[in-house]
Protein backbone atom coordinates (compact mmCIF):
# COMPACT_ATOMS: atom_id res chain seq x y z
CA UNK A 1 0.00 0.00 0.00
CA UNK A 2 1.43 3.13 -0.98
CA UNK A 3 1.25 6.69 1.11
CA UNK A 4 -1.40 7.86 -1.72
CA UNK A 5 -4.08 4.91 -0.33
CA UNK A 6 -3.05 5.04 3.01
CA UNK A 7 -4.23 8.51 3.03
CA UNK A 8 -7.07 8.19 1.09
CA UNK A 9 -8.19 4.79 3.67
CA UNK A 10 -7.41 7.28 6.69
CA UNK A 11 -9.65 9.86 5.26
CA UNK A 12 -12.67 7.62 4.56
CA UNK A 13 -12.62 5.94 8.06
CA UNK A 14 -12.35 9.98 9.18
CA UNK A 15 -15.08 11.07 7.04
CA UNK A 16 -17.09 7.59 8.79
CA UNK A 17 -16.35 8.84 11.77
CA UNK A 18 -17.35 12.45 11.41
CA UNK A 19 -20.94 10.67 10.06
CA UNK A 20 -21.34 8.63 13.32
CA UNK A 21 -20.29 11.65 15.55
CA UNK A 22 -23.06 13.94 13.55
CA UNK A 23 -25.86 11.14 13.87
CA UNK A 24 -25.18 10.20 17.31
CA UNK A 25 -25.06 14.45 18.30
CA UNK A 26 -28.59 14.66 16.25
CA UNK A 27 -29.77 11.55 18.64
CA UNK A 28 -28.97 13.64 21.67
CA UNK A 29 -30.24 16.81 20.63
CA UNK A 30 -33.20 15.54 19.72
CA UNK A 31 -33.50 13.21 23.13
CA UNK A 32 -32.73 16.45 25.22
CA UNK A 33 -35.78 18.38 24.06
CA UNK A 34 -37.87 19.73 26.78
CA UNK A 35 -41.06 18.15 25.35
CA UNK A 36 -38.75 15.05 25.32
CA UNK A 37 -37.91 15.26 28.79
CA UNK A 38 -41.13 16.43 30.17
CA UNK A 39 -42.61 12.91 28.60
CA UNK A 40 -39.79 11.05 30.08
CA UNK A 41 -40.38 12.10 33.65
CA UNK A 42 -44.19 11.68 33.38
CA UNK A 43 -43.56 7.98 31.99
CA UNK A 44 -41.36 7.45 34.57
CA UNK A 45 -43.75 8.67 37.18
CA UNK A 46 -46.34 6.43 36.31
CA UNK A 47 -44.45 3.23 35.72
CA UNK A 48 -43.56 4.11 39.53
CA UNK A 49 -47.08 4.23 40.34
CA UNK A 50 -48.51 1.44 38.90
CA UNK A 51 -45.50 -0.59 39.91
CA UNK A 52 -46.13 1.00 44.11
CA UNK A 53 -49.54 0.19 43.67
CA UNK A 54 -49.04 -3.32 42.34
CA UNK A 55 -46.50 -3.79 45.70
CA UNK A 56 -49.22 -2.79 47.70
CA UNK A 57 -51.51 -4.72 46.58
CA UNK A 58 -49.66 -7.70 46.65
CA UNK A 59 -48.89 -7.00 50.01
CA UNK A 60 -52.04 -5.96 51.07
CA UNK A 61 -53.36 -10.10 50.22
CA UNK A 62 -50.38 -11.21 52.11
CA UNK A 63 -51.60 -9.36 55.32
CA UNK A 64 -54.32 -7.70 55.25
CA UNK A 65 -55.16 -7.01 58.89
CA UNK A 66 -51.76 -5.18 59.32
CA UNK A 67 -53.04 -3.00 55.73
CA UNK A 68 -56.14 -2.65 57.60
CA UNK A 69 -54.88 -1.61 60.93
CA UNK A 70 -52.19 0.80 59.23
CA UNK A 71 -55.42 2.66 56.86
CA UNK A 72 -57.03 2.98 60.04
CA UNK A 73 -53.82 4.65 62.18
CA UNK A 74 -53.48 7.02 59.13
CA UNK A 75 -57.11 7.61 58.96
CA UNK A 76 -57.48 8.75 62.62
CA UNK A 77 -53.81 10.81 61.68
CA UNK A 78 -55.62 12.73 59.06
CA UNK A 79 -58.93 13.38 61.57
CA UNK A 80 -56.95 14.20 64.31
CA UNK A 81 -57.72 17.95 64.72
CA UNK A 82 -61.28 17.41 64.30
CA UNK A 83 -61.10 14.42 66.49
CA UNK A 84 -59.28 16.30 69.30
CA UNK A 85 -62.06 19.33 69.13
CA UNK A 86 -64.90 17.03 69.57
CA UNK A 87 -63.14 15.48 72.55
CA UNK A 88 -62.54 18.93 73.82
CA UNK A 89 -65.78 19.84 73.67
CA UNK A 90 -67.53 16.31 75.26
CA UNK A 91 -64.67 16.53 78.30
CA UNK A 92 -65.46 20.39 78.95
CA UNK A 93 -69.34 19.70 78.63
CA UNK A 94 -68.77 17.14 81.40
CA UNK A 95 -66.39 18.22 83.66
CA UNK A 96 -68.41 21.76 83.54
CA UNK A 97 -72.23 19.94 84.45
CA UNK A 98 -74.56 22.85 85.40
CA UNK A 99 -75.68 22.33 88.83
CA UNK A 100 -79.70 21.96 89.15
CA UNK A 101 -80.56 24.34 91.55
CA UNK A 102 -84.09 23.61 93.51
CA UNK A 103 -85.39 26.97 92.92
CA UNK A 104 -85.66 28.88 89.89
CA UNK A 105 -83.79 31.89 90.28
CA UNK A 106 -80.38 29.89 91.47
């Protein structure tokens, strides 16, 4: 092989290279879109939640009293204010008992 076709060789595989190089940039650009990216995360978000929700319910048929018990704790977290004010109100309205007084005037 002379210098002539060793140069010409050396320039194809650079022009082959420069080809790659520009598809795989285009590939990137075009994968780092933000309409791209926005898709990605929300296809990502629900493969999570289908995948959590198939978790739980698999272990939701394992135990389900401890499920049960754990809806219930969370439940009475979430009513908890509410809760607390209508015990407030039932202890003050019966530590506080109006006395009955015989006459009518007290």
């Amino acid at each position: 092989m002379n210098l002539e076709s060793r140069y010409r060789a050396a320039c194809d595989r650079a022009d082959a290279a420069r080809g790659r190089l520009h598809l795989t940039a285009e590939e990137a650009k075009a994968r780092i879109t933000p309409a791209r990216l926005k898709q990605d995360a929300k296809d990502k978000a629900g493969a999570a939640v289908r995948d959590s929700i198939a978790n739980v319910a698999a272990k939701a048929q394992q135990r389900p009293v401890a499920i049960g018990a754990a809806a219930a704790a969370f439940g009475l977290f979430l009513a908890r204010r509410p809760l607390a004010a209508l015990f407030g109100r039932l202890y003050v309205r019966f530590k506080n008992r109006p006395e009955l007084s015989e006459t009518d005037n007290g």
